[in-house]
Structure formats: structure tokens, C-alpha cells
Protein backbone atom coordinates (compact mmCIF):
# COMPACT_ATOMS: atom_id res chain seq x y z
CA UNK A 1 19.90 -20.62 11.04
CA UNK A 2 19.98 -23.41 9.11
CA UNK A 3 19.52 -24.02 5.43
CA UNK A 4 16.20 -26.12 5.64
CA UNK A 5 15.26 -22.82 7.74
CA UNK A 6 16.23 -20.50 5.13
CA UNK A 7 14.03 -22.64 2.51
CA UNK A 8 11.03 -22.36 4.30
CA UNK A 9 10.67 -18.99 5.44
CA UNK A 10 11.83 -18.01 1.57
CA UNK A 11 8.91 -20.60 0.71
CA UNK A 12 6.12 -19.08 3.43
CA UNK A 13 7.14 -15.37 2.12
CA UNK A 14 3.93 -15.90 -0.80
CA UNK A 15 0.90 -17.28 -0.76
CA UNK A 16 -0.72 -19.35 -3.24
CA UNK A 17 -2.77 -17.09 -4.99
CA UNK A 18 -5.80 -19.53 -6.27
CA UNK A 19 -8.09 -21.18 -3.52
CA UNK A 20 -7.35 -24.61 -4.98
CA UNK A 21 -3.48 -24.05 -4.84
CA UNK A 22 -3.71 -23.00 -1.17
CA UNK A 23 -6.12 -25.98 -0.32
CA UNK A 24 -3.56 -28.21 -1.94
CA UNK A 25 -0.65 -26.70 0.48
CA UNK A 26 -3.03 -26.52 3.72
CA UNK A 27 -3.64 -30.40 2.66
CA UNK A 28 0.23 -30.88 2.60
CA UNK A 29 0.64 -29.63 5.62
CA UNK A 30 -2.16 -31.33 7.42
CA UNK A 31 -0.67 -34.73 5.57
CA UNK A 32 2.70 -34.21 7.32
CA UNK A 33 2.21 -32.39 10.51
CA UNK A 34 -1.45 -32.61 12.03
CA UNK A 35 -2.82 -34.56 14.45
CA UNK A 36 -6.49 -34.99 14.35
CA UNK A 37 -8.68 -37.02 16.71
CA UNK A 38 -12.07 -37.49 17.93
CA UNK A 39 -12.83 -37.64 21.36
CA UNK A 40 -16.15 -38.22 22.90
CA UNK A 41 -17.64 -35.43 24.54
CA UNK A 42 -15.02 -33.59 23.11
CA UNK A 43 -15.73 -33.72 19.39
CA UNK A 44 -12.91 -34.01 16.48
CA UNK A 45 -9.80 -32.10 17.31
CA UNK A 46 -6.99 -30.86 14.56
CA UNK A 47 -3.62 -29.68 16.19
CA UNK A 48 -1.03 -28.18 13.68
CA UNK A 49 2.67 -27.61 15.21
CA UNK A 50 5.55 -26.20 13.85
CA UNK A 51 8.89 -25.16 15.37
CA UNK A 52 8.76 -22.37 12.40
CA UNK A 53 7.32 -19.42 12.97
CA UNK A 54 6.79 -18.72 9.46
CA UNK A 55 5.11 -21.97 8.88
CA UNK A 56 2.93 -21.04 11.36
CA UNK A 57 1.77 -18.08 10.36
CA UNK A 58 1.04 -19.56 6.96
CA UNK A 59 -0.75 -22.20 8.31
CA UNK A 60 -2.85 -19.58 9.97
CA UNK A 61 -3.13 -17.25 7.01
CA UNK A 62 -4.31 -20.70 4.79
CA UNK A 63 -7.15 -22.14 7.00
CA UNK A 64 -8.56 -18.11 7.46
CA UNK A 65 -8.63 -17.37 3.10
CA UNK A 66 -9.90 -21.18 2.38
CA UNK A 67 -12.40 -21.91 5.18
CA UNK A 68 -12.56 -18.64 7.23
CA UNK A 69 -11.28 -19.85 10.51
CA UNK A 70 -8.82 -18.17 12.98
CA UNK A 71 -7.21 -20.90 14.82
CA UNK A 72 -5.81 -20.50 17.80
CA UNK A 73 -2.08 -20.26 17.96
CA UNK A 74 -0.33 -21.51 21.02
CA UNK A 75 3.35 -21.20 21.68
CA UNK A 76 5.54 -23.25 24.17
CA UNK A 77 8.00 -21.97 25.02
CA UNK A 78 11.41 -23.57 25.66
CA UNK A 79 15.10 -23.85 23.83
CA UNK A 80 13.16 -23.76 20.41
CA UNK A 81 9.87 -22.62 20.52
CA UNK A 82 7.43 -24.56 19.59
CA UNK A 83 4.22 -23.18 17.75
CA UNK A 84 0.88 -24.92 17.95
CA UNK A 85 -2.80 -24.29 16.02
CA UNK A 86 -5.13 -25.72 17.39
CA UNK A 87 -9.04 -26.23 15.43
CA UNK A 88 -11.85 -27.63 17.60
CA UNK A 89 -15.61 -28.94 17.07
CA UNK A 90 -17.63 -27.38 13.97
CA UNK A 91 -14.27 -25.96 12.86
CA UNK A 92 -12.39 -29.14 12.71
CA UNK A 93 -15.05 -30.71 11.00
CA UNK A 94 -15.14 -28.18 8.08
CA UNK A 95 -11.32 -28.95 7.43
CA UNK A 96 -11.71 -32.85 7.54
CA UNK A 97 -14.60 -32.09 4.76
CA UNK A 98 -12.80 -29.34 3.09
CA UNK A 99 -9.60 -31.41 2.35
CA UNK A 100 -11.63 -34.80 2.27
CA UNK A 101 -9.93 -36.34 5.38
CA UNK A 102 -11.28 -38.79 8.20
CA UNK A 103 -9.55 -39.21 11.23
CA UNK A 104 -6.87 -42.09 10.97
CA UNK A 105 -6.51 -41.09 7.41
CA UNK A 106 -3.73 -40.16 6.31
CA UNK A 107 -3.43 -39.73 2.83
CA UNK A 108 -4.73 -36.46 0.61
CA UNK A 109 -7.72 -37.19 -1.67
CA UNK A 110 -6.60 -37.00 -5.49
CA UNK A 111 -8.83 -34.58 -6.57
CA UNK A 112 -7.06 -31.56 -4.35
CA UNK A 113 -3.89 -32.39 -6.71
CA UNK A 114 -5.49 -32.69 -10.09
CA UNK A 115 -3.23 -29.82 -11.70
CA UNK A 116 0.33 -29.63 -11.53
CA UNK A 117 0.10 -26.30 -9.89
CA UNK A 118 -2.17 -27.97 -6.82
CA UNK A 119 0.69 -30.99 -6.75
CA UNK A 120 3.50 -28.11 -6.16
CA UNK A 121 1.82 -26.75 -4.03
CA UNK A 122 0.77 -30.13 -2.28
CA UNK A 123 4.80 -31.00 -1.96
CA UNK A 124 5.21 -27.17 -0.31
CA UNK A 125 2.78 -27.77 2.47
CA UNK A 126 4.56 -31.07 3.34
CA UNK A 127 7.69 -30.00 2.84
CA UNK A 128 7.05 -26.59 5.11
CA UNK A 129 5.62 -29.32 8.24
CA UNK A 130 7.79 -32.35 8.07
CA UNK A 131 10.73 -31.89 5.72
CA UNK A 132 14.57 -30.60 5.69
CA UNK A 133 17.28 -30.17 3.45
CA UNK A 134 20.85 -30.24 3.92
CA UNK A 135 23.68 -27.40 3.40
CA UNK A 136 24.20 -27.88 0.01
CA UNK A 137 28.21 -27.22 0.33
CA UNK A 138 27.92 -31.27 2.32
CA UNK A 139 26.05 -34.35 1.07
CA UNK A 140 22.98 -33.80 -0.86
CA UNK A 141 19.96 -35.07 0.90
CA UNK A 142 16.29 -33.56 1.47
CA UNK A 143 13.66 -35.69 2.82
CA UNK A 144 9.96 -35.63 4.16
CA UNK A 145 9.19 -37.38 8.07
CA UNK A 146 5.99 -38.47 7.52
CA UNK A 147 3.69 -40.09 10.45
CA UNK A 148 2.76 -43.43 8.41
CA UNK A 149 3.50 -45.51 5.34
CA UNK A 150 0.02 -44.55 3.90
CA UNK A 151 1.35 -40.72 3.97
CA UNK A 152 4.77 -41.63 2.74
CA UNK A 153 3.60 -43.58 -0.20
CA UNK A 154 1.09 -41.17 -0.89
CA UNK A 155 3.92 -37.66 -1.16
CA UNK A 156 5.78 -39.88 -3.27
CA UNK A 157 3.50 -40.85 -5.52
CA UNK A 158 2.93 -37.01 -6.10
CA UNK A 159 6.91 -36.56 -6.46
CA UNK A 160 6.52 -39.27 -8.99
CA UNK A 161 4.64 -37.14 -11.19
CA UNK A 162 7.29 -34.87 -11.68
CA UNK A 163 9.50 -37.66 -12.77
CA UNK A 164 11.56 -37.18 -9.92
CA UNK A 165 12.92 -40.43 -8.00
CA UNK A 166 12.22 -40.38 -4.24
CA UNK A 167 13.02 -43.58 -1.71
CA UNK A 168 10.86 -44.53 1.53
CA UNK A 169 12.71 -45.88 4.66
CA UNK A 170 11.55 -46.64 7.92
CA UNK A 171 13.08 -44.50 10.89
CA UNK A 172 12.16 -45.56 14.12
CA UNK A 173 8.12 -45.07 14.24
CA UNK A 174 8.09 -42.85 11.04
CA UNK A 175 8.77 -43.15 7.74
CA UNK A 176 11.30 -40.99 5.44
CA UNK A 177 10.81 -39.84 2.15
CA UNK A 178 13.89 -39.03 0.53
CA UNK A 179 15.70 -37.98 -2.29
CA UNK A 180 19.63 -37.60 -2.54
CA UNK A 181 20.45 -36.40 -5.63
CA UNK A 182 21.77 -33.05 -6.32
CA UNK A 183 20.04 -32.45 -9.80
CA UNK A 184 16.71 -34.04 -8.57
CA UNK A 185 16.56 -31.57 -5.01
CA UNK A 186 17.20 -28.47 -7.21
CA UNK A 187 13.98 -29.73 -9.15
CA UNK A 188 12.36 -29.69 -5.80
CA UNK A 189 13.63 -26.46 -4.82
CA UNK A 190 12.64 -24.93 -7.86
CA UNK A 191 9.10 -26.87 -7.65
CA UNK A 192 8.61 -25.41 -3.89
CA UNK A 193 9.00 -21.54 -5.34
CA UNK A 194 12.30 -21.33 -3.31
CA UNK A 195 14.55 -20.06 -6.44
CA UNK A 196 16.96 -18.05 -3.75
CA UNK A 197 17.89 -20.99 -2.11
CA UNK A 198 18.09 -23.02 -5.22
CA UNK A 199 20.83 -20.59 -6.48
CA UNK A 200 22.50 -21.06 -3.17
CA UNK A 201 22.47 -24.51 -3.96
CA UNK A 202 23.72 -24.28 -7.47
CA UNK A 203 26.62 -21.89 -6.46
CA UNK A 204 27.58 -24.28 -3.80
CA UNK A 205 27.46 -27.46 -6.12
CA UNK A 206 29.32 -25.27 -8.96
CA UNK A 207 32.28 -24.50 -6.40
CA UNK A 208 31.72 -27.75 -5.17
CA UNK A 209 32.42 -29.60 -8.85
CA UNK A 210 35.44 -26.94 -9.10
CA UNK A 211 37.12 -27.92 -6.17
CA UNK A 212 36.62 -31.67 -6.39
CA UNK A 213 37.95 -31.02 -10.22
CA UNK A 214 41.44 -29.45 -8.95
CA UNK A 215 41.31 -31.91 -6.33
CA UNK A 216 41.10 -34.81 -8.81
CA UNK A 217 44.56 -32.89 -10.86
CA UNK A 218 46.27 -32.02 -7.89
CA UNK A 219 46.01 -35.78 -6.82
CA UNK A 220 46.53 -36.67 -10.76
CA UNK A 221 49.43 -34.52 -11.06
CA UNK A 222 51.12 -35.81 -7.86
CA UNK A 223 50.52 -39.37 -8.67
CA UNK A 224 51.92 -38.63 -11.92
CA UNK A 225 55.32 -37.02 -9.97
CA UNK A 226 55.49 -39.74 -7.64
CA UNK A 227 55.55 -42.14 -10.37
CA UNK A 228 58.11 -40.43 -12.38
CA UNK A 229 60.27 -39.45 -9.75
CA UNK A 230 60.16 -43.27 -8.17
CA UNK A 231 61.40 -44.60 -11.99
CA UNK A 232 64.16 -42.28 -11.81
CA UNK A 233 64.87 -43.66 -8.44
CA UNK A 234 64.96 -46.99 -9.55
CA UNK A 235 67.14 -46.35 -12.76
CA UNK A 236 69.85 -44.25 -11.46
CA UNK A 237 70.12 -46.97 -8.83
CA UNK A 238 70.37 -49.76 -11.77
CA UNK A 239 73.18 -47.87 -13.68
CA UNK A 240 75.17 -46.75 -10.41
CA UNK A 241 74.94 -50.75 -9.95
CA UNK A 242 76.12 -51.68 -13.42
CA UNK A 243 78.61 -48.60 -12.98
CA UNK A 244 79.93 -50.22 -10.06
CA UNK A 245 80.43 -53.86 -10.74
CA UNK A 246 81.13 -54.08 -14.33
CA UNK A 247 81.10 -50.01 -15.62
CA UNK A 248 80.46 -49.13 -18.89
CA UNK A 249 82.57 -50.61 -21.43
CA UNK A 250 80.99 -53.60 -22.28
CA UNK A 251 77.54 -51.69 -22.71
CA UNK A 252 76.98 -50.20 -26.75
CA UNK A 253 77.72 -46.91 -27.78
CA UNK A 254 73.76 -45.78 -27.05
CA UNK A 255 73.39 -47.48 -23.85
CA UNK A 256 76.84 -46.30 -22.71
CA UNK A 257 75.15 -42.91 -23.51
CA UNK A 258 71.82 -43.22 -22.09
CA UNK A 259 73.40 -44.19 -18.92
CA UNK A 260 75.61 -41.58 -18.82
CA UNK A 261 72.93 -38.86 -19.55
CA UNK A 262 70.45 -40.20 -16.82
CA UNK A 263 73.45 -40.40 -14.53
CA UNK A 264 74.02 -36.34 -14.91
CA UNK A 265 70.41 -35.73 -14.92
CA UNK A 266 68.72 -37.21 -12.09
CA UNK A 267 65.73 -35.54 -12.54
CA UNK A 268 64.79 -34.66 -16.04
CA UNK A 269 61.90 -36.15 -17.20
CA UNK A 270 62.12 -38.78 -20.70
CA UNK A 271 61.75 -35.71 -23.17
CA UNK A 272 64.04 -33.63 -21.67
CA UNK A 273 66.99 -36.82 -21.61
CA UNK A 274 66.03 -37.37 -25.50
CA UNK A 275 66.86 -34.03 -25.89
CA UNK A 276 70.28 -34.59 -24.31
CA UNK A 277 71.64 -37.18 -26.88
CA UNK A 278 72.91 -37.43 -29.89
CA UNK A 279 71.41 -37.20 -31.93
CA UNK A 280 68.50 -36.44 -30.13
CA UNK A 281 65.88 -39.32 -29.49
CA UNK A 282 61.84 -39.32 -28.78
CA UNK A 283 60.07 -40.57 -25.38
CA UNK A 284 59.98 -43.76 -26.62
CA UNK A 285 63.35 -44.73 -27.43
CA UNK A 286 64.53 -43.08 -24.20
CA UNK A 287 62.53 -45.56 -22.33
CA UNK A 288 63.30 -48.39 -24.35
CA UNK A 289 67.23 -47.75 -23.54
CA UNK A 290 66.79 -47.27 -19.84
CA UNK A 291 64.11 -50.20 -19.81
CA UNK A 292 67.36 -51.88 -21.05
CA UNK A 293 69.52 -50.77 -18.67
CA UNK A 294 67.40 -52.26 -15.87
CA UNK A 295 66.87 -55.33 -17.53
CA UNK A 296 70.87 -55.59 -17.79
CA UNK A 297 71.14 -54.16 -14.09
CA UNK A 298 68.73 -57.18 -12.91
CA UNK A 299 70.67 -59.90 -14.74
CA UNK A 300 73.58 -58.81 -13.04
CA UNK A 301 71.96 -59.15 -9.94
CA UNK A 302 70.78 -62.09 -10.65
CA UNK A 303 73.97 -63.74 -11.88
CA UNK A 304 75.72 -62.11 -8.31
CA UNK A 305 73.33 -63.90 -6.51
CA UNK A 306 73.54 -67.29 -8.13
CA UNK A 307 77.21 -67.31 -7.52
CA UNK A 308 77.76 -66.14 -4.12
CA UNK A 309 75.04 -69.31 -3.08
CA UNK A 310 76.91 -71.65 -5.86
């Protein structure tokens, strides 16, 4: 099951308790998920479908507490099921005039949302028929399919007034509300009534921040190796080569020493070859001698090079 899944059957487990908190969810999920129509002879028409059956029998459980219809629920059957309510004549009528909708209408009249509680509950009911959220241990991203722009502006407007940021994009013949950030979808989750999966989603991000943190040291730490052991690289190779073509004598008494210190000790890092003199000398002036060294290692070079082309 996936984790949009989880969200909304934690979210359909209650029901808005006030009548103008559950019109306010039956609105959202008209907004996102119904298709009404008028047909001659046939009258208007409202079809609600849901591949949820917990949506559905929200749905269902809404439109019989707020405007005492039973709708009939239809199911198609197939690889996911596929559950449909369909509301005919006198009783689609009551709907369109109980949530203040016409038929190519698509937005949600501003007096169903007045109170914050009503715009929670507004963002449920089209989150429960046209949204989805992702795993939280991947990329954070929750959005709302809505039918037109009209609807899309319209949910984000009411996002809006939770100071949350949402985006709209155009997919195909729909268009997307989303929102991708991590604090900003726990607001949401928290604002749907889904506080399970919002701790789900804050013990992913949590391990998520932890492992990215060792990550970032691990990578920091072996960068930091790399780099060290590549310097040592470089200066044993530039005292073997003074070593080899003119040796030590002509170098002082603390270069003679440095060299001869880094020479026996490969490895050890700039404190630890301080340590190893005598008297004993700081980071610093360990790295200005061997800094030194390799200067005197590249004139060498240099000089070689000049006369075997002279």
C-alpha cells in the first residue's frame, strides 16, 4: 500500500463533527473529483469516483449526515477497483444548491470556507479525491490533480491562507497543485488530521537528515585523507629527488631534519612530524619546512631541465 494510501484511509477514519466542517470536505471533494452534468431528458447528474474505498465510504457517509441522500455506490471491477457514487435528478440538484455549485463550475463558493476549521477541512476533501503524497524516506512532494485552472487556483488560494507556498503546473489536460517542501507538507499533514502519518514523515526526514549528516563527514573525512595522504605523496617524492641528485648536505640543519623525519615517516600527519623534531615544532612550521623542501625539489627540476635542452 502506498503512503498517499496510508494518509487517506488514516484521514477518512473521523468525520467532521460540525455540519459546516463536513460540507466544507464534501465541497473538496466534489471540487477535485466529481463530474456533474446536465443532460436533457435526463436532468443534472453528479458522479463521485474514487479508487479508495475509504474515500468512498466517506463520501457516502458525508452527502447522507449533510443532505440526507444515499447515493448509489457502484464498483468496477478490474486490477484496482474502481468505486463510483452516483446522485441523479432532485438529488443532484440539492448538492449543486447545498455547496453553491453550477454545472461547469468549478470552484467552491467562499462562504463554505469562512473558518479555518471549514478551510481544513476544504483541503481534506480535495486532498482525499485528487491528491498524493510521496514516501517520505524519497523526494518530498504532495500535490492536488485538479480538472481545471479555475479549481487549481481556487485550492491554492485556500492553502494560501495557511501561509503555506503551493505552485500550479499544467500536466497534460489537468492542472497540479503542488508543494515540495518537507516542512510545508508536514503542515499539510498535520492540517488534514493525519498526525500518524505525519510522524512517519518526521521519523523518516529525522533519519533522513542523520544519514545525509554522516554522509556529508564520511565524504568530509575522506576528502580530508585523500588530501593529506596525496601531500605526503608529493613530498616524499620531492626529498627522495633532492636525496638523489644532490642529498642532503647542502640543505640547513632544520631542513636536513625535516627531510629526514618525513622520509622515516611516510605517513604521519604535520602534528605528529612536529612532534618528531627537535626540539619539537607546531603545524605550521612543519609545513613551512616541507613547503621548502618542494620549492627546493622544483628548482632542481627546473635547473635539470634547462640544462639537458641547453
Amino acid at each position: 500500500m502506498s503512503f498517499s494510501s496510508d494518509v487517506k484511509n488514516e484521514i477518512c477514519s473521523s468525520v467532521p463533527e460540525a455540519r459546516h466542517c463536513q460540507l466544507a470536505c464534501l465541497a473538496g471533494l466534489t471540487l477535485m473529483s466529481a463530474d456533474i452534468s446536465y443532460a436533457p431528458g435526463k436532468g443534472m447528474m453528479i458522479s463521485y469516483h474514487t479508487e479508495n474505498e475509504a474515500v468512498s465510504r466517506l463520501c457516502f457517509t458525508l452527502l447522507k449526515k449533510t443532505i440526507r441522500i444515499c447515493a448509489d455506490v457502484q464498483i468496477r471491477w478490474g486490477k484496482t477497483p474502481v468505486y463510483r457514487l452516483l446522485l441523479k435528478g432532485g438529488e443532484a440538484r440539492s448538492v449543486c444548491e447545498m455547496l453553491k455549485i453550477r454545472v461547469g463550475d468549478r470552484t467552491v463558493n467562499s462562504l463554505l470556507y469562512e473558518r479555518s476549521c471549514c478551510r481544513k477541512n476544504l483541503i481534506k476533501g480535495a486532498f482525499l479525491s485528487g491528491g498524493s503524497v510521496s514516501r517520505p524516506d524519497g523526494s518530498y512532494h504532495m500535490e492536488f490533480v485538479c480538472d481545471t485552472e479555475e479549481a487549481a487556483e481556487s485550492l491554492r488560494s485556500v492553502i494560501l491562507s495557511f501561509d503555506l507556498e503551493s505552485r500550479i503546473i499544467r500536466r497534460k489536460n489537468n492542472h497540479v497543485v503542488y508543494l515540495k517542501d518537507g516542512d510545508t507538507i508536514v503542515t499539510m499533514l498535520n492540517i488534514m488530521g493525519a498526525p500518524l502519518s505525519l510522524m512517519d514523515m518526521e521519523n523518516a526526514r529525522i533519519l533522513k537528515d542523520m544519514r545525509n549528516t554522516v554522509n556529508r563527514r564520511v565524504n568530509c573525512e575522506t576528502a580530508n585523507i585523500a588530501k593529506t595522504v596525496n601531500a605526503a605523496v608529493r613530498q616524499v617524492n620531492d626529498i627522495e629527488y633532492i636525496r638523489d641528485l644532490r642529498g642532503f648536505g647542502f640543505l640547513s640543519d632544520s631542513l636536513r631534519e625535516m627531510a629526514e623525519i618525513r622520509l622515516a615517516h611516510p605517513d604521519a600527519a604535520l602534528k605528529e612530524l612536529g612532534d618528531f623534531l627537535d626540539p619539537p615544532v607546531g603545524k605550521s612550521g612543519v609545513n613551512h619546512r616541507l613547503r621548502k623542501l618542494s620549492q627546493i625539489a622544483d628548482d632542481l627540476r627546473r635547473n635539470f631541465y634547462d640544462q639537458e635542452n641547453s
